[in-house]
Protein backbone atom coordinates (compact mmCIF):
# COMPACT_ATOMS: atom_id res chain seq x y z
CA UNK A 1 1.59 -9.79 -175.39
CA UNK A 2 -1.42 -10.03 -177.37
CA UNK A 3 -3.35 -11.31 -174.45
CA UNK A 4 -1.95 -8.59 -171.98
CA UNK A 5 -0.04 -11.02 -169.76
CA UNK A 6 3.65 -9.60 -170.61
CA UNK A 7 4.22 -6.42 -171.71
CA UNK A 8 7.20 -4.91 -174.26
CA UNK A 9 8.75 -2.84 -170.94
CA UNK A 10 8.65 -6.18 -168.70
CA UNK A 11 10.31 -8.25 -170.91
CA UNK A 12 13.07 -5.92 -171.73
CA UNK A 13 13.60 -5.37 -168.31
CA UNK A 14 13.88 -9.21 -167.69
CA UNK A 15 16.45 -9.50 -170.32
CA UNK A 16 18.57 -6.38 -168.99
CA UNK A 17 18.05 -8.20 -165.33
CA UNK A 18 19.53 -11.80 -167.15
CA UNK A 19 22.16 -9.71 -168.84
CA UNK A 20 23.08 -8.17 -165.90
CA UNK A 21 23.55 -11.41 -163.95
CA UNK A 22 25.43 -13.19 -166.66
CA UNK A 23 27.38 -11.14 -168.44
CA UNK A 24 30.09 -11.19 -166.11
CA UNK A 25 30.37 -14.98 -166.99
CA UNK A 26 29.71 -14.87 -170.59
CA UNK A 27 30.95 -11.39 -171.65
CA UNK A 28 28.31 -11.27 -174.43
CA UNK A 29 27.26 -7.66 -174.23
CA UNK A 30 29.50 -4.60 -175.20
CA UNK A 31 26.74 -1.89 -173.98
CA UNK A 32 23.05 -1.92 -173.48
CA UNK A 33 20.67 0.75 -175.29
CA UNK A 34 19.70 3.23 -172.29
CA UNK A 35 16.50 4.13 -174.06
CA UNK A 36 14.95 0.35 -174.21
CA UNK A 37 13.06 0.61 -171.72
CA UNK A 38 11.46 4.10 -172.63
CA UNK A 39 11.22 2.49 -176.59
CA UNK A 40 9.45 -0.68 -175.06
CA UNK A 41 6.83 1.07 -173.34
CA UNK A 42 6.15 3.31 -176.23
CA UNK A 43 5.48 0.08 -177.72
CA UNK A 44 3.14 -1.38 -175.17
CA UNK A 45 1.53 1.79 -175.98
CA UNK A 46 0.76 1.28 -179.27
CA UNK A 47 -0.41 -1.76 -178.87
CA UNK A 48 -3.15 -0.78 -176.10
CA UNK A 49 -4.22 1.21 -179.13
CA UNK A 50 -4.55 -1.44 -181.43
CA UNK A 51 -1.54 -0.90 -183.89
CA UNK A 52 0.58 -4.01 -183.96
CA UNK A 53 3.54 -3.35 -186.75
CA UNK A 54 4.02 -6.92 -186.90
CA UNK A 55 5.29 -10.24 -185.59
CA UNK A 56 8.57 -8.30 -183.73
CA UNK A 57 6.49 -5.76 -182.18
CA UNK A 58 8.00 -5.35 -178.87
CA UNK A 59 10.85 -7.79 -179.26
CA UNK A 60 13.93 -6.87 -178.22
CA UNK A 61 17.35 -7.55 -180.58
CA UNK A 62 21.17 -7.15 -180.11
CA UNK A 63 22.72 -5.88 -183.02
CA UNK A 64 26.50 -7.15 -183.71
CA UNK A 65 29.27 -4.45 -183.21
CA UNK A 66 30.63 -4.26 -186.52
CA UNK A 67 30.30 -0.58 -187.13
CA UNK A 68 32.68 1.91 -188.02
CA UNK A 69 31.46 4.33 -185.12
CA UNK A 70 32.05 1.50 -182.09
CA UNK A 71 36.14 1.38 -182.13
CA UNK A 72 36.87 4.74 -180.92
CA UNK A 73 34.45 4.78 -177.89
CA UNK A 74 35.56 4.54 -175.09
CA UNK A 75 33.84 6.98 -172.20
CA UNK A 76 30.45 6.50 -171.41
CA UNK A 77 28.89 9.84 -173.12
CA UNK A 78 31.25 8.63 -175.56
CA UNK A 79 29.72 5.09 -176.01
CA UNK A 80 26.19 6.08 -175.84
CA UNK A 81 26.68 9.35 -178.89
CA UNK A 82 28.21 6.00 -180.52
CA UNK A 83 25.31 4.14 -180.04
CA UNK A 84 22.98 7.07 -181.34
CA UNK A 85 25.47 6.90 -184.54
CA UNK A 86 25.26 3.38 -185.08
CA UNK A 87 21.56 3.83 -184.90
CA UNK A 88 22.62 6.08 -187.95
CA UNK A 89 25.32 4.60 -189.69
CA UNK A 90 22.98 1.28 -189.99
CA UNK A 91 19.52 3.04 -190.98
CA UNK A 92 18.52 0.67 -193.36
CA UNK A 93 19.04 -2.59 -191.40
CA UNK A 94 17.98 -0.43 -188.05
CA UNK A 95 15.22 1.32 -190.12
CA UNK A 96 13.89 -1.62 -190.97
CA UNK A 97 13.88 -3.62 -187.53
CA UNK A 98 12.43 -0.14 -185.55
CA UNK A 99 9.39 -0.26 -188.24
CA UNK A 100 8.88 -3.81 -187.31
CA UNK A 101 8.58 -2.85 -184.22
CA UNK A 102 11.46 -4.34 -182.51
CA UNK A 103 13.70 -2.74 -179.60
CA UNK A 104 17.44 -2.58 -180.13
CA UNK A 105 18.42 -3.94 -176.57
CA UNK A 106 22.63 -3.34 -177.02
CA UNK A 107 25.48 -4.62 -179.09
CA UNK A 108 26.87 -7.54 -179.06
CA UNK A 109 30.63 -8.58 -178.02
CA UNK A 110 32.39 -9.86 -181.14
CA UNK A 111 35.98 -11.06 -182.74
CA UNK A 112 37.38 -7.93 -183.06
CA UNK A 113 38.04 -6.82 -186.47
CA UNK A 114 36.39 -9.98 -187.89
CA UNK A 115 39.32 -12.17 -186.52
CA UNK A 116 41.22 -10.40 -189.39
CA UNK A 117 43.57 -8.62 -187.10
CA UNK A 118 47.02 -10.87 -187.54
CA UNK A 119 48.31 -13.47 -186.09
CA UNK A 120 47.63 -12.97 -182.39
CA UNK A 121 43.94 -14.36 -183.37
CA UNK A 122 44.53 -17.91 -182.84
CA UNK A 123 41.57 -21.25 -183.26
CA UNK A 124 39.74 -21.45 -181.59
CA UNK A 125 40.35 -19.29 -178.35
CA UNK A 126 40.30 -15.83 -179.64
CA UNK A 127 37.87 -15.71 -182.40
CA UNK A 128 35.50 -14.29 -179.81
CA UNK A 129 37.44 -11.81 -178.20
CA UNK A 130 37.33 -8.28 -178.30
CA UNK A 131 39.58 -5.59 -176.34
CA UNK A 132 36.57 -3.67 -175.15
CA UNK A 133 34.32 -6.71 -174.46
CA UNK A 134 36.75 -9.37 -173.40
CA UNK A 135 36.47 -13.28 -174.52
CA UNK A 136 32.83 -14.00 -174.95
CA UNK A 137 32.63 -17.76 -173.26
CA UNK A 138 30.80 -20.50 -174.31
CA UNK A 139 26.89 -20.75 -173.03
CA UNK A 140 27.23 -24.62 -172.56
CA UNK A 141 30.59 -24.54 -171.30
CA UNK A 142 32.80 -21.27 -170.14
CA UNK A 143 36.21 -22.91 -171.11
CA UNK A 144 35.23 -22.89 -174.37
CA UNK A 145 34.60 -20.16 -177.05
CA UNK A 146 31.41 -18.97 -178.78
CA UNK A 147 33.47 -18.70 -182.16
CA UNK A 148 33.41 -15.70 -184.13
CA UNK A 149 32.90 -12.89 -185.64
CA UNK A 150 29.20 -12.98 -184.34
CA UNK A 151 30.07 -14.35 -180.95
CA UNK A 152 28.02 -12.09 -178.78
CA UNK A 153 25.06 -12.45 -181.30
CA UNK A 154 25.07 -16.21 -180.93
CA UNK A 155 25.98 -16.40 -177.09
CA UNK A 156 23.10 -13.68 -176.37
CA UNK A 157 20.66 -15.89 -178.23
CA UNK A 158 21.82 -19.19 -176.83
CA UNK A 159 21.76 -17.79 -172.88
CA UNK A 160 18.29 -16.24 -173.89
CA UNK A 161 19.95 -12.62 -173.23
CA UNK A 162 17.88 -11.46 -176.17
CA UNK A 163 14.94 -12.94 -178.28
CA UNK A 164 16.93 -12.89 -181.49
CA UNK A 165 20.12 -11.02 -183.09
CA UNK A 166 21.97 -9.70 -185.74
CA UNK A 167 24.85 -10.66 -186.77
CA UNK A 168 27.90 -10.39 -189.92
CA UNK A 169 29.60 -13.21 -192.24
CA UNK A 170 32.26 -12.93 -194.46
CA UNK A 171 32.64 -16.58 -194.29
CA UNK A 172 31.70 -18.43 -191.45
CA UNK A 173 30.80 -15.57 -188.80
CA UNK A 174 27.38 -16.22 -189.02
CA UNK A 175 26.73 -20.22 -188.95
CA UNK A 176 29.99 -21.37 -186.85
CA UNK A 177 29.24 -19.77 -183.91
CA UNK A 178 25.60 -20.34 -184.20
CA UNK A 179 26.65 -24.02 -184.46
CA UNK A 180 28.75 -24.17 -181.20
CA UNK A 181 26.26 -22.47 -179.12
CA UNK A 182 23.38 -24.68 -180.74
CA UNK A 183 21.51 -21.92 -182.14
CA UNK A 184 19.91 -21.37 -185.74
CA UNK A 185 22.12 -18.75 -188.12
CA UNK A 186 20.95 -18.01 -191.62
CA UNK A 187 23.75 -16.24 -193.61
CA UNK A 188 21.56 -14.44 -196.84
CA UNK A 189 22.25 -14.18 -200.26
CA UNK A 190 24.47 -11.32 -200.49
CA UNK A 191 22.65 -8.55 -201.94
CA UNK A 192 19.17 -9.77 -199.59
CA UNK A 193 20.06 -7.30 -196.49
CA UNK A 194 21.88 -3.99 -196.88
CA UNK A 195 25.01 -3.57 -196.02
CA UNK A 196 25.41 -0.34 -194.91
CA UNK A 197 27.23 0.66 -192.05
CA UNK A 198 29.08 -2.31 -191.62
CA UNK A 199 32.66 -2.72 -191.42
CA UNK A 200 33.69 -5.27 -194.30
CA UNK A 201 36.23 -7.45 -194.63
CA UNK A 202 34.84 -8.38 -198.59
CA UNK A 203 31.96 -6.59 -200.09
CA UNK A 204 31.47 -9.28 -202.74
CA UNK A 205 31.11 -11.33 -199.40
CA UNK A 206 29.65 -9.78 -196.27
CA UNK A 207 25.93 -9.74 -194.90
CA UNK A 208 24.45 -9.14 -191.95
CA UNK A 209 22.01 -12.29 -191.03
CA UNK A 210 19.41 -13.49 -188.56
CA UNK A 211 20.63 -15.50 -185.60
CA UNK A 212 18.06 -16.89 -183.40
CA UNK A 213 16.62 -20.22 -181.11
CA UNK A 214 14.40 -21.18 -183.60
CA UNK A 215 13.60 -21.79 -187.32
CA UNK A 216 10.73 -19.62 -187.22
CA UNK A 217 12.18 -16.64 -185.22
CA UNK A 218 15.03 -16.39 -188.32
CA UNK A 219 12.52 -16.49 -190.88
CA UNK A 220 10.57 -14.04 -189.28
CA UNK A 221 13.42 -11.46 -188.43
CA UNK A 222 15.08 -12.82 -192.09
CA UNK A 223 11.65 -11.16 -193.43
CA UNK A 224 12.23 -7.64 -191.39
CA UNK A 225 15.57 -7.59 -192.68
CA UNK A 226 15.24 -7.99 -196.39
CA UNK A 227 16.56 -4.68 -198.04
CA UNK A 228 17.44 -5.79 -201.09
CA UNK A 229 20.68 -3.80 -203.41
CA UNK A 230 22.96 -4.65 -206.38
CA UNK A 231 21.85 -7.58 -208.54
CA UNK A 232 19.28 -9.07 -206.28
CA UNK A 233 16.79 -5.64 -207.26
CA UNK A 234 14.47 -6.36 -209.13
CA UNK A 235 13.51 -10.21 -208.74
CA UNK A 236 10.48 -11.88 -206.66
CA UNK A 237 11.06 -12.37 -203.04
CA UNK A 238 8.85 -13.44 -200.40
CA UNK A 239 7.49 -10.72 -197.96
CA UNK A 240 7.25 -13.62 -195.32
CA UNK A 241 9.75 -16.35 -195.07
CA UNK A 242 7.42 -18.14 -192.30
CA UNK A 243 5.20 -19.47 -195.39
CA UNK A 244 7.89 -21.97 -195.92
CA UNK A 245 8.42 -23.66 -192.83
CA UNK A 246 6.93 -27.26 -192.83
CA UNK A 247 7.43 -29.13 -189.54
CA UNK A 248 8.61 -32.63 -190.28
CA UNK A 249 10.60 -31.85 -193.32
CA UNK A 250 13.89 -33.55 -192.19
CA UNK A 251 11.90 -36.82 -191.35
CA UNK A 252 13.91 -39.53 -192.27
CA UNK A 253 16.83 -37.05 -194.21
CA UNK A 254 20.21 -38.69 -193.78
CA UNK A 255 23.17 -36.16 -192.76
CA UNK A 256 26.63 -36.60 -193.10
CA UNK A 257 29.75 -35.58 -193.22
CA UNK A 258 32.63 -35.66 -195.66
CA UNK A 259 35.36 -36.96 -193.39
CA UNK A 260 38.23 -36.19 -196.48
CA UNK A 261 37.48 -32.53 -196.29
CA UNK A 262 37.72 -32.18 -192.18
CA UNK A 263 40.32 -31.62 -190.29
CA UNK A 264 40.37 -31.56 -186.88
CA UNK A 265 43.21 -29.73 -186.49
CA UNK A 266 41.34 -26.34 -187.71
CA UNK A 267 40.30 -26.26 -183.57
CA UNK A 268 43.23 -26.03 -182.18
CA UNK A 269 46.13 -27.96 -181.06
CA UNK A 270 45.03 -30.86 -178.26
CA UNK A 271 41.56 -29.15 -178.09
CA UNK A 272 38.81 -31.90 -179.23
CA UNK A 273 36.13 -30.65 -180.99
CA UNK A 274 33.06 -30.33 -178.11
């Protein structure tokens, strides 16, 4: 982008073209944003001028579907005044991301409710599944689930639907399925990234995080996101979480795992863990 050879407008029309070829298969996406294009060029714009707002300028985002406005659309003027009240209902996090200059491409399929709907929700097949979006499937393998709550956030990022996402944790929404679709999650410190406009299962608890390919994309959209509230006004924090990356810092770390704590039972009768 800097050097002119893709512009905002192209590459959200590439991802709406992958989307659009996939999502049949994967069953990521609830709804696209039918101004991304226009925002995207607006963008370009700006940059011809020489105002860059920062490292997401022109990068386009899916933002998980946990929002209060999203269950009761249905139509399709319906679903896109729900989209222009999401846009609302999350201004800080959606603020924040728009003055970064990223493009809000569409929101993401998800376990509906948080998988906190009853029993029905059983491991590990329906902890992606939503009844407007369907079961979002696996990017490495379509018998399998992308987890949840933040399925569509993860699968986007891991079939490079989007450049990064959004998505919620109460307690594990965030970094399991980020984990089976091999992607990097980063649940915050509670308190980091405003909450507002999300539909919580625990205050004391839930967070929207960064969900990405890469270390560096989740520090950078980790640094776009920062709104801090409650007790974590008021102390130091970095304005840019790239200045602690350090390639090689895992050389020669040992990682393991606890086998008296695991259980492989938690994925579901007869179904090995993949």
């Amino acid at each position: 982008m800097a050097s002119g050879q893709l512009s905002s407008k192209d590459l959200v029309k590439g991802y709406l073209d992958r989307i659009q070829a996939l999502n049949s298969l994967l069953n990521s996406v609830i709804e696209t944003n039918p101004n991304a294009v226009s925002i995207a060029q607006h963008l370009d714009n700006e940059r011809r001028r020489g105002h860059v707002r920062g490292p997401l300028h022109g990068f386009p985002f899916w933002s998980k579907t946990t929002l209060r406005p999203t269950i009761i659309c249905r139509r399709r003027r319906d679903r896109l005044l729900c989209f222009a009240a999401m846009c609302r209902r999350m201004r800080v996090i959606i603020q924040q991301l728009r003055e970064a200059g990223a493009v809000v491409l569409g929101k993401a399929n998800l376990g509906e409710w948080a998988n906190f709907r009853g029993n029905d929700n059983v491991y590990p097949l329906a902890v992606g599944w939503s009844a407007r979006g369907g079961s979002t499937n696996n990017a490495y393998d379509l018998s399998y689930t992308s987890w949840g709550s933040s399925a569509g956030s993860a699968n986007g990022a891991a079939a490079n639907l989007c450049s990064v996402a959004v998505g919620t944790e109460t307690d594990g929404s965030i970094t399991g399925p980020s984990a089976v679709e091999n992607i990097v999650g980063l649940k915050p410190t509670v308190g980091l990234v405003s909450q507002d406009g999300i539909i919580p299962i625990a205050h004391e608890q839930d967070t929207a995080g960064p969900m990405g390919r890469s270390v560096t994309d989740i520090a950078i959209l980790l640094g776009a996101l920062q709104s801090p509230f409650g007790e974590v006004i008021g102390h130091q924090l970095p304005s840019d979480y790239t200045q602690f990356l350090q390639r090689g810092s895992l050389q020669g770390a040992r990682i393991g795992r606890d086998v008296r704590f695991f259980d492989y039972s938690y994925y579901g009768s007869g179904i090995p863990w993949r």
